[in-house]
PDB file of N, CA and C in Angstrom:
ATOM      1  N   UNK A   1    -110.674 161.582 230.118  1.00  0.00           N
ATOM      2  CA  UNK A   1    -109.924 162.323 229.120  1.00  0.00           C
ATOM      3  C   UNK A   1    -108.868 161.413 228.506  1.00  0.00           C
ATOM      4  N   UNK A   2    -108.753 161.244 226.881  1.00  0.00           N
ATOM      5  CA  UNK A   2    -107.880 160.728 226.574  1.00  0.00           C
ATOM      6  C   UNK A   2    -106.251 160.940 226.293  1.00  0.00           C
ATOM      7  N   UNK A   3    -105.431 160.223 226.862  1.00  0.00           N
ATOM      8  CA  UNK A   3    -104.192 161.063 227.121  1.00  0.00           C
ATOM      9  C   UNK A   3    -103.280 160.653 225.743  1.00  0.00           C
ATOM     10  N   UNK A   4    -102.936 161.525 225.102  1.00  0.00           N
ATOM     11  CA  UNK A   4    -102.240 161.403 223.964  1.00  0.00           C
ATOM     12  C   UNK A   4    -100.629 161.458 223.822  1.00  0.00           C
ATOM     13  N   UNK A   5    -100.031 160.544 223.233  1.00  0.00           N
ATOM     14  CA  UNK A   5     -98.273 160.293 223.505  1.00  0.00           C
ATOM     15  C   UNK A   5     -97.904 161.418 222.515  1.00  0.00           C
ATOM     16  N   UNK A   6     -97.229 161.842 222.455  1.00  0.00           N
ATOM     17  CA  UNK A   6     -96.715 162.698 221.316  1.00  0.00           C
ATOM     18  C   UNK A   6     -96.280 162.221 219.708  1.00  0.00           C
ATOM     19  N   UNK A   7     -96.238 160.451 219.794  1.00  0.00           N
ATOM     20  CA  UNK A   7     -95.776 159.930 218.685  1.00  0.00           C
ATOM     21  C   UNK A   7     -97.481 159.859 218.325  1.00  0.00           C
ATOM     22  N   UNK A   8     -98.366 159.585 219.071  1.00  0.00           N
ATOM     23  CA  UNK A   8     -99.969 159.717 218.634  1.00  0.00           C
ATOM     24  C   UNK A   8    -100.428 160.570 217.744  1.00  0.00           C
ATOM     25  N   UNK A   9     -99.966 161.774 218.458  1.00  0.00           N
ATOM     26  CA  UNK A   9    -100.589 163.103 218.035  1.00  0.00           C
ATOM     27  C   UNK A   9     -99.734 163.645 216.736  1.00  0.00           C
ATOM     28  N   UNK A  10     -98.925 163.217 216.569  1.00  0.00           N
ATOM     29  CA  UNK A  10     -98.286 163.255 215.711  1.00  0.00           C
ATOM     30  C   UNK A  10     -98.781 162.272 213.932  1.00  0.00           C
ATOM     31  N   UNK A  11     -98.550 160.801 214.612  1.00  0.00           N
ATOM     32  CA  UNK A  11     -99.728 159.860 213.695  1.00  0.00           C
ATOM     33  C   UNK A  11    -101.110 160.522 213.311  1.00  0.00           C
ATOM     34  N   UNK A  12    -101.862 161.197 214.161  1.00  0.00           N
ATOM     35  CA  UNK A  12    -103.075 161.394 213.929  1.00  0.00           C
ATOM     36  C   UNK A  12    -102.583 162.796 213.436  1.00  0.00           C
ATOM     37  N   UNK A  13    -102.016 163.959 213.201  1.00  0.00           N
ATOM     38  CA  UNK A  13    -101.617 164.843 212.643  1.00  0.00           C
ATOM     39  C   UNK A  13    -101.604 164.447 210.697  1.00  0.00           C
ATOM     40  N   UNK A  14    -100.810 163.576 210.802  1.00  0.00           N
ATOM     41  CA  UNK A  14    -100.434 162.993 209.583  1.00  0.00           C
ATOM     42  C   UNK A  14    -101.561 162.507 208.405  1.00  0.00           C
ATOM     43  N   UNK A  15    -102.277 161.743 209.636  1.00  0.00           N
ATOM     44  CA  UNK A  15    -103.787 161.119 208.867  1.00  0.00           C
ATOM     45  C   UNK A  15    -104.380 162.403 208.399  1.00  0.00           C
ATOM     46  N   UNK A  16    -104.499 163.355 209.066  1.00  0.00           N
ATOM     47  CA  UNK A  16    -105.639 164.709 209.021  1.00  0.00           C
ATOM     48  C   UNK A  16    -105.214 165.401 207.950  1.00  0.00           C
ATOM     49  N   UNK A  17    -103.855 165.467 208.578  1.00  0.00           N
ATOM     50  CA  UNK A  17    -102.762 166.338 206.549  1.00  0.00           C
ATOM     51  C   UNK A  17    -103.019 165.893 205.605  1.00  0.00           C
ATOM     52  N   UNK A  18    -102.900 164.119 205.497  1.00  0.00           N
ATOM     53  CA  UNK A  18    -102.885 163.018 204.414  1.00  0.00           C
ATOM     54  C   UNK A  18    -104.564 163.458 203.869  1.00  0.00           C
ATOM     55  N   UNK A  19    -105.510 163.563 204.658  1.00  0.00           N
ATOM     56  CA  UNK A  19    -107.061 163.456 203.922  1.00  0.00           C
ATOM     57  C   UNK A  19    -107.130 164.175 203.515  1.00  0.00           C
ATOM     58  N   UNK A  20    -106.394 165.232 204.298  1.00  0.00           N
ATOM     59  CA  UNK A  20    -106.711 167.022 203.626  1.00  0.00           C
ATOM     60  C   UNK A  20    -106.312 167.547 202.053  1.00  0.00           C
ATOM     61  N   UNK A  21    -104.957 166.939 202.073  1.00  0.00           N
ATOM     62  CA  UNK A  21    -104.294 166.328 200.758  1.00  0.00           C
ATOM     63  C   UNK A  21    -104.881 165.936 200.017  1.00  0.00           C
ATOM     64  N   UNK A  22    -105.877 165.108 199.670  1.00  0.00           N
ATOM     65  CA  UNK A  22    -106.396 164.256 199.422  1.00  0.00           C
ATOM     66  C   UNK A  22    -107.249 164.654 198.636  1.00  0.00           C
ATOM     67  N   UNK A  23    -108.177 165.098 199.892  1.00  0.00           N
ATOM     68  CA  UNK A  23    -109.418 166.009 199.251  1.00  0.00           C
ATOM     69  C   UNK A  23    -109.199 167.134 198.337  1.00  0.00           C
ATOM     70  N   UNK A  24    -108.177 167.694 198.290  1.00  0.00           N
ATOM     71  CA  UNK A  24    -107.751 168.762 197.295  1.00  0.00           C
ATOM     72  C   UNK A  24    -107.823 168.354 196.029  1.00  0.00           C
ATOM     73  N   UNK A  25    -106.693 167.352 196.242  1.00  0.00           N
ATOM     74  CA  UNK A  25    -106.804 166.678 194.801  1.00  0.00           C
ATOM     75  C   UNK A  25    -107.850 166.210 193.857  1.00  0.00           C
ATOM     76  N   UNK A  26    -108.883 165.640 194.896  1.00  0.00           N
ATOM     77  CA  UNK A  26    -109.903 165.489 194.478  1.00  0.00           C
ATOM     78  C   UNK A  26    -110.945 166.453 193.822  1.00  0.00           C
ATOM     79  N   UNK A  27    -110.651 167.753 194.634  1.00  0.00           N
ATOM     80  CA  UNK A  27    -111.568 168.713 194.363  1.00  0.00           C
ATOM     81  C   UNK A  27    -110.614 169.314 192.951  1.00  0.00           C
ATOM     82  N   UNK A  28    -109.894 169.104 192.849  1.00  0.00           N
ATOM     83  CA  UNK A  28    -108.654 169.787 191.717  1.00  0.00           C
ATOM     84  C   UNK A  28    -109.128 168.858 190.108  1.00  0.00           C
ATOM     85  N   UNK A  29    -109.596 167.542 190.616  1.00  0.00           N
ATOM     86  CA  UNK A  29    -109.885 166.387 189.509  1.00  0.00           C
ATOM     87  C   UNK A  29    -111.641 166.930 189.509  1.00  0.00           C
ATOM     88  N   UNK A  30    -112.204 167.242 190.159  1.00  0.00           N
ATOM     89  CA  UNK A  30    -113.564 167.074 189.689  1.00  0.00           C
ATOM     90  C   UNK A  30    -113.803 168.702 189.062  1.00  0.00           C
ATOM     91  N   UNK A  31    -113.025 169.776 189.676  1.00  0.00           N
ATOM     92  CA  UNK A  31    -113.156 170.919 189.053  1.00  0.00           C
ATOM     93  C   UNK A  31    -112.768 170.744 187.465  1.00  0.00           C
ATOM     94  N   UNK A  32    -111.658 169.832 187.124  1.00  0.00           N
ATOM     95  CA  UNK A  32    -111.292 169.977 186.198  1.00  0.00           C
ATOM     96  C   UNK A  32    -112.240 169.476 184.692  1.00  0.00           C
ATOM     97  N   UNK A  33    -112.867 167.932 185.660  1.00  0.00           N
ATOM     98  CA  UNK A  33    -113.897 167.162 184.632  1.00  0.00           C
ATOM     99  C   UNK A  33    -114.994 168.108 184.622  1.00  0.00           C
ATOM    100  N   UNK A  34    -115.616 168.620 185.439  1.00  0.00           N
ATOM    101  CA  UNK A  34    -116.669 169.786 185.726  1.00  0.00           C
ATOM    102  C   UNK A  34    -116.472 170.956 184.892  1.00  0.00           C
ATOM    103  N   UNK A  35    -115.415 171.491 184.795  1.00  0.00           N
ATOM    104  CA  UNK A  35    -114.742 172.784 183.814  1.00  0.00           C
ATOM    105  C   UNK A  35    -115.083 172.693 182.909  1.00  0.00           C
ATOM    106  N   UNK A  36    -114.053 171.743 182.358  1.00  0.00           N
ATOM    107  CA  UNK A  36    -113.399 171.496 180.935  1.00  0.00           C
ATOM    108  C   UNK A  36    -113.820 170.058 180.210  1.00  0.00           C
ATOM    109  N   UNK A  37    -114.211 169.204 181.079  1.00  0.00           N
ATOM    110  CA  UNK A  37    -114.442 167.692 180.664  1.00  0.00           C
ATOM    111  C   UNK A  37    -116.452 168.359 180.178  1.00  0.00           C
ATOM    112  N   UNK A  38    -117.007 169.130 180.721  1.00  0.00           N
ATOM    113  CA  UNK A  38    -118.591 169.484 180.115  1.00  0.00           C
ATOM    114  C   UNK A  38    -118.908 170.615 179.463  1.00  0.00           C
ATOM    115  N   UNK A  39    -117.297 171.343 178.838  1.00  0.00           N
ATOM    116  CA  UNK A  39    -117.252 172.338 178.086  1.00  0.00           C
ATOM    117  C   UNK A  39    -117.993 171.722 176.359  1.00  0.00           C
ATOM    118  N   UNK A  40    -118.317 170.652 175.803  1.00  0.00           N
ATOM    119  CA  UNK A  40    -119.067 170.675 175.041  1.00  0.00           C
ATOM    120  C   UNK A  40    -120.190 170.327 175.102  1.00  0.00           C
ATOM    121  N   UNK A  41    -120.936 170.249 176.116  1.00  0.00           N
ATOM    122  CA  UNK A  41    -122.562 169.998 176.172  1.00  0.00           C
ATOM    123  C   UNK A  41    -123.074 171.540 176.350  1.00  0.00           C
ATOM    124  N   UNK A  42    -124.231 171.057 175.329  1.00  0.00           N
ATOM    125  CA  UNK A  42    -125.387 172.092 175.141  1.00  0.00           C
ATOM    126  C   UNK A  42    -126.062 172.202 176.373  1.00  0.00           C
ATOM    127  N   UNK A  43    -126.349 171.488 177.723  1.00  0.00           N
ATOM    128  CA  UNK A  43    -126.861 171.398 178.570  1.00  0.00           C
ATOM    129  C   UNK A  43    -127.238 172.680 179.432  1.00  0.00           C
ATOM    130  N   UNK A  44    -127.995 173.516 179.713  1.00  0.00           N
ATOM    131  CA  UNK A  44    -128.233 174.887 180.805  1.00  0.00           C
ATOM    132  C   UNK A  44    -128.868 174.510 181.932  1.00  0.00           C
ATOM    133  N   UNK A  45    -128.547 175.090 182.900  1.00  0.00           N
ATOM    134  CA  UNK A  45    -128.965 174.978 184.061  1.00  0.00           C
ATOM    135  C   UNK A  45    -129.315 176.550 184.424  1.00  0.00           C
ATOM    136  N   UNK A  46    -130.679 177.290 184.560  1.00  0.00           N
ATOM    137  CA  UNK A  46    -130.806 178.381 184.690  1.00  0.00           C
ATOM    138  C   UNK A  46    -130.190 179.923 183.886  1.00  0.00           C
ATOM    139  N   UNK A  47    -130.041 179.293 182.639  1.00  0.00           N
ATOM    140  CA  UNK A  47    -129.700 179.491 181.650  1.00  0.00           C
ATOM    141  C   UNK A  47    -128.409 179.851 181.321  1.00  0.00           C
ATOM    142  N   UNK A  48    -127.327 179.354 182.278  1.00  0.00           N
ATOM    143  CA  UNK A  48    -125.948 178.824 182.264  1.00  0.00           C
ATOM    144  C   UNK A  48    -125.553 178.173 181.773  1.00  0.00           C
ATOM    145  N   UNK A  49    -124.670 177.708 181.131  1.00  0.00           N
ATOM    146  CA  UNK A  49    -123.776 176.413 180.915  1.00  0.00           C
ATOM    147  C   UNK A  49    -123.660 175.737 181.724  1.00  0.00           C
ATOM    148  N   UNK A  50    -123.738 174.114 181.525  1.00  0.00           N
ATOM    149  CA  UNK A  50    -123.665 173.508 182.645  1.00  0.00           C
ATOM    150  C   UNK A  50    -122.127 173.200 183.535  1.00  0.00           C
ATOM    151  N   UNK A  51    -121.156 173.473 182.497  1.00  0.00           N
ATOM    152  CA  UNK A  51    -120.124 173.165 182.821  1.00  0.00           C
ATOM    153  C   UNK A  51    -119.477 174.441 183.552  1.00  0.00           C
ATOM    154  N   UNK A  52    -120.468 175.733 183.779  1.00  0.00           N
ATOM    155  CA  UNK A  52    -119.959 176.957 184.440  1.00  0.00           C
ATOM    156  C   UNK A  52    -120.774 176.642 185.475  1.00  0.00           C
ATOM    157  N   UNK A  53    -121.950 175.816 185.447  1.00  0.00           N
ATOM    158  CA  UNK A  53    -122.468 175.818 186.886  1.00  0.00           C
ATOM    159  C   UNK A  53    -121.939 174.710 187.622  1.00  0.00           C
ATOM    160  N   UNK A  54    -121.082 173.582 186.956  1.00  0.00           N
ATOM    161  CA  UNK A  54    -120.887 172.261 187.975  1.00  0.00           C
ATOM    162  C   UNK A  54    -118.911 173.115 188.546  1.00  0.00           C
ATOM    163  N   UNK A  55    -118.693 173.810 187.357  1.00  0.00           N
ATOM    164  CA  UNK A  55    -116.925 174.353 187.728  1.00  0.00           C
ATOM    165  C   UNK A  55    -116.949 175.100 188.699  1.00  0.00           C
ATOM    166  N   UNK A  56    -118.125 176.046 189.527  1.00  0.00           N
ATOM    167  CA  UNK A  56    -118.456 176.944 190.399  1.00  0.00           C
ATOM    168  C   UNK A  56    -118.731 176.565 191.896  1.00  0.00           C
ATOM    169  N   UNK A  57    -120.316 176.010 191.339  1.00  0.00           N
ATOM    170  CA  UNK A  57    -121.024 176.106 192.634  1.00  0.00           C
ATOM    171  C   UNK A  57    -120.769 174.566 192.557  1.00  0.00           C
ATOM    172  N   UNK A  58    -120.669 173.607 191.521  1.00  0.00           N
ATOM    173  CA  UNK A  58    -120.463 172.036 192.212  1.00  0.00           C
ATOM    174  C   UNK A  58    -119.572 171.978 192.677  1.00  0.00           C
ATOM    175  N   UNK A  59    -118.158 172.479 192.258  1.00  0.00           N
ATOM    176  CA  UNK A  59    -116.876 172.483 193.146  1.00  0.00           C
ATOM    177  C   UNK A  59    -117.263 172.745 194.797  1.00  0.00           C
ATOM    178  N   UNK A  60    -117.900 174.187 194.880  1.00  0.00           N
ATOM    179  CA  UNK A  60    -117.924 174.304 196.306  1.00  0.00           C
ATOM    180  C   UNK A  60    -118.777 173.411 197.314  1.00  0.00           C
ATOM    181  N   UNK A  61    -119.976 173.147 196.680  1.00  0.00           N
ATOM    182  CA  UNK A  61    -120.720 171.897 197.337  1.00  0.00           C
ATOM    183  C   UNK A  61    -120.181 170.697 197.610  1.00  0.00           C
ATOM    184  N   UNK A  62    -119.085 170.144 196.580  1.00  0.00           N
ATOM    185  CA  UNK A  62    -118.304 169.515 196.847  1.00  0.00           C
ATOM    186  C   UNK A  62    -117.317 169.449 197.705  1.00  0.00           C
ATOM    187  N   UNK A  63    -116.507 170.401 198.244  1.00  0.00           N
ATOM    188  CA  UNK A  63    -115.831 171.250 199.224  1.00  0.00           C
ATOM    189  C   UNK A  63    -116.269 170.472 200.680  1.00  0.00           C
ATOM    190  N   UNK A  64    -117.632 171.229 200.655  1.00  0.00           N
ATOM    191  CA  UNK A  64    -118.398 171.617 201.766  1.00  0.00           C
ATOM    192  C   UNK A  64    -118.503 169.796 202.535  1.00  0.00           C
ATOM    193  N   UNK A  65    -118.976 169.050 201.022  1.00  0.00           N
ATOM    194  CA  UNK A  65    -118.991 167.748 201.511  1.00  0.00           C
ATOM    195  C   UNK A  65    -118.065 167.358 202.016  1.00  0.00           C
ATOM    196  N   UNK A  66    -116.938 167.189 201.309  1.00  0.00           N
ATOM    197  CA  UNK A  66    -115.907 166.740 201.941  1.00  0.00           C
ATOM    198  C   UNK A  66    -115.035 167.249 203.038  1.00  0.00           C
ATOM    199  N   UNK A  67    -115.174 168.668 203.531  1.00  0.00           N
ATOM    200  CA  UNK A  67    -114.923 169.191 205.019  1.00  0.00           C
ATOM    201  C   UNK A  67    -115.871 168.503 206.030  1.00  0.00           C
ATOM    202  N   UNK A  68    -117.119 168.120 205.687  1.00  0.00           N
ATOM    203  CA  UNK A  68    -118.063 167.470 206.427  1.00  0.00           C
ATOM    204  C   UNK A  68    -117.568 166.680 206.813  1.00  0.00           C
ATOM    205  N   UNK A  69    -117.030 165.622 205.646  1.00  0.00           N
ATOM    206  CA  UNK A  69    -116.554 164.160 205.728  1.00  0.00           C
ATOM    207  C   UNK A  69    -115.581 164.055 206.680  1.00  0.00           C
ATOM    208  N   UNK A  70    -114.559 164.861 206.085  1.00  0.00           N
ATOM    209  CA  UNK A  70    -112.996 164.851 206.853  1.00  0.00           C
ATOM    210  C   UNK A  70    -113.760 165.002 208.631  1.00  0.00           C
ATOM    211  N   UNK A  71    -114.339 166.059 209.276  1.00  0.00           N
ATOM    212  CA  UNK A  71    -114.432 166.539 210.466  1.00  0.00           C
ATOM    213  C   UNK A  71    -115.148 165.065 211.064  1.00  0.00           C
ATOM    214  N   UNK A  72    -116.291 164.638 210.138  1.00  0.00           N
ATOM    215  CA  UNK A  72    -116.590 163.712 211.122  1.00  0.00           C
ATOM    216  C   UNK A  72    -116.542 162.302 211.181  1.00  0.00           C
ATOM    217  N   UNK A  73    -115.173 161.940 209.804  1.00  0.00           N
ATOM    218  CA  UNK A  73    -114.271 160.990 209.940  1.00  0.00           C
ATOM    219  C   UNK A  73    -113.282 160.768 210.524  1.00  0.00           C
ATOM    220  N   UNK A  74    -112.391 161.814 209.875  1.00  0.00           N
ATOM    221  CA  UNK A  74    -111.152 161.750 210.352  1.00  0.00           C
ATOM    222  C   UNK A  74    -110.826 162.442 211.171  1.00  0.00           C
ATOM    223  N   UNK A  75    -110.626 164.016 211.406  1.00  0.00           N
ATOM    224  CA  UNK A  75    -110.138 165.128 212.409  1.00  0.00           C
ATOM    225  C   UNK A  75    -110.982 164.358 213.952  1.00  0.00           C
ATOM    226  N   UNK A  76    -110.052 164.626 214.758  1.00  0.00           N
ATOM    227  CA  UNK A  76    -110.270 164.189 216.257  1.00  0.00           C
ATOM    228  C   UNK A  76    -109.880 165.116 216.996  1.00  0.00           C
ATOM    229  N   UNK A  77    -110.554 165.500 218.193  1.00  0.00           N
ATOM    230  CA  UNK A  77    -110.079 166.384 219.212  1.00  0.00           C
ATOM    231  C   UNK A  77    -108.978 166.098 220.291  1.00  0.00           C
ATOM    232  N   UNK A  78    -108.059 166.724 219.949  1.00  0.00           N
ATOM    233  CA  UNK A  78    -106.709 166.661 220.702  1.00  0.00           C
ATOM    234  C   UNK A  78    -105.721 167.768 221.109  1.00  0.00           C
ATOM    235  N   UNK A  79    -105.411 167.550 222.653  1.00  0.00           N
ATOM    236  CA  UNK A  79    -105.052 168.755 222.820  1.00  0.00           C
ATOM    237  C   UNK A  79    -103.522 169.069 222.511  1.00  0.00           C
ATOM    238  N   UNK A  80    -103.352 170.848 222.102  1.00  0.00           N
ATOM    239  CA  UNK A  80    -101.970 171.187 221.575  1.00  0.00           C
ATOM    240  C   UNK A  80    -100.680 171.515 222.750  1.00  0.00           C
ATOM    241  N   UNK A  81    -101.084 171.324 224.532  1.00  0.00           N
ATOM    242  CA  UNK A  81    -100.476 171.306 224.935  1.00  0.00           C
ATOM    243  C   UNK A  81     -99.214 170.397 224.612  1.00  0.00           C
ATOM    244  N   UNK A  82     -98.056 170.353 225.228  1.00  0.00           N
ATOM    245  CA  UNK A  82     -96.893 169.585 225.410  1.00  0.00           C
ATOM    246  C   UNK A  82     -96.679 168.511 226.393  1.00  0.00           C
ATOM    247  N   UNK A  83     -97.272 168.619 227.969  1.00  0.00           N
ATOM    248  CA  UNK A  83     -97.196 168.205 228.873  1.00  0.00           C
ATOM    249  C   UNK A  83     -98.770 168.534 229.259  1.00  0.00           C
ATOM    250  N   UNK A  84     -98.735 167.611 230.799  1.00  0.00           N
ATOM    251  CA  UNK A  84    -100.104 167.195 231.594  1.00  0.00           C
ATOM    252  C   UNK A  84    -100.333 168.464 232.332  1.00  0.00           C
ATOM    253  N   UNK A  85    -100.553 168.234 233.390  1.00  0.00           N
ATOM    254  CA  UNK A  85    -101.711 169.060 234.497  1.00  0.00           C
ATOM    255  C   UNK A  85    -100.397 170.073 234.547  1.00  0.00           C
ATOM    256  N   UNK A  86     -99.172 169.541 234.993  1.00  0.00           N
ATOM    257  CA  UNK A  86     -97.443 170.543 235.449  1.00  0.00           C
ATOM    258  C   UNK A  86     -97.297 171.665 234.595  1.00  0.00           C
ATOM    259  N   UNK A  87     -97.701 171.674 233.288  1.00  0.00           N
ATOM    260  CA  UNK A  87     -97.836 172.657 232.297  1.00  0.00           C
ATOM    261  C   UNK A  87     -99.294 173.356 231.932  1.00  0.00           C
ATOM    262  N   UNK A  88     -99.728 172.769 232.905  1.00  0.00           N
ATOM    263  CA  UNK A  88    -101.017 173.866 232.248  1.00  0.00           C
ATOM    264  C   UNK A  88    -101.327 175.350 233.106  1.00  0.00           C
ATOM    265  N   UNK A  89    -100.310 175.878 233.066  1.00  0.00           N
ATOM    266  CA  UNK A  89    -100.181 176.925 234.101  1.00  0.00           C
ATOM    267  C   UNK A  89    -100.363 177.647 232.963  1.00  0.00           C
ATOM    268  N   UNK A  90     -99.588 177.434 231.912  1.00  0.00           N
ATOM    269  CA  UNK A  90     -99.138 178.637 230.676  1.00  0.00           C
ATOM    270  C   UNK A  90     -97.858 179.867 231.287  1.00  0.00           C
ATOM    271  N   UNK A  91     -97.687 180.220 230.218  1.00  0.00           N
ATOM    272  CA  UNK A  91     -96.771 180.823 230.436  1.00  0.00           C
ATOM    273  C   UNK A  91     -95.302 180.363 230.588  1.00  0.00           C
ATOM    274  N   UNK A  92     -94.206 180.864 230.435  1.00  0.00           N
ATOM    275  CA  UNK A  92     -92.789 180.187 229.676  1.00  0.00           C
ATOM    276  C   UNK A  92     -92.243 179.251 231.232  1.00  0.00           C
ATOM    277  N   UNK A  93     -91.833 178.423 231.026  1.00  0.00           N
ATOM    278  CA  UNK A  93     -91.013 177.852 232.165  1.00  0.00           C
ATOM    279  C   UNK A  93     -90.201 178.359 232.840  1.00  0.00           C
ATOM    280  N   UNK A  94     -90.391 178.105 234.016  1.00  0.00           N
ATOM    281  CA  UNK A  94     -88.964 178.603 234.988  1.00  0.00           C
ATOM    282  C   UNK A  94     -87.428 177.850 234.951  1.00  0.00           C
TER     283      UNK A  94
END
């Protein structure tokens, strides 16, 4: 089991926020070129607009990818206790 310092878990907290961040933005920039950047093509996709089908369902596919990405890049399993074996009783301290 890997034992984690609190300045660790903390670092690796940061990374996970930072991608998460990240990816928003990203999804915020491609919704937007997807929206509004293919609001003048004639293009249909199932007799949609293409720019109502990439602002919709490409956003969320996109999503999906990048939760993929993040989980099996970045996010790591770590535990939210405070302390070792002395605290794993639960329940408030004496």
């Amino acid at each position: 089991m890997n034992q984690w310092s609190p300045y660790e878990k903390y670092r690796q907290v940061r990374k996970e926020a930072g991608a998460t961040g990240i990816l928003l933005v990203l999804l915020i920039l491609f919704w937007c070129v997807a929206g509004f950047g293919l609001s003048g093509t004639d293009a249909d996709v199932f007799g949609l607009p293409l720019w109502a089908v990439l602002g919709t369902v490409g956003v969320w596919a996109f999503a999906i990818l990048g939760v993929f990405l993040l989980v099996r890049g970045v996010f790591r399993d770590l535990p939210l206790d405070e302390g070792g074996p002395e605290n794993s009783e639960g329940g408030a301290e004496k």
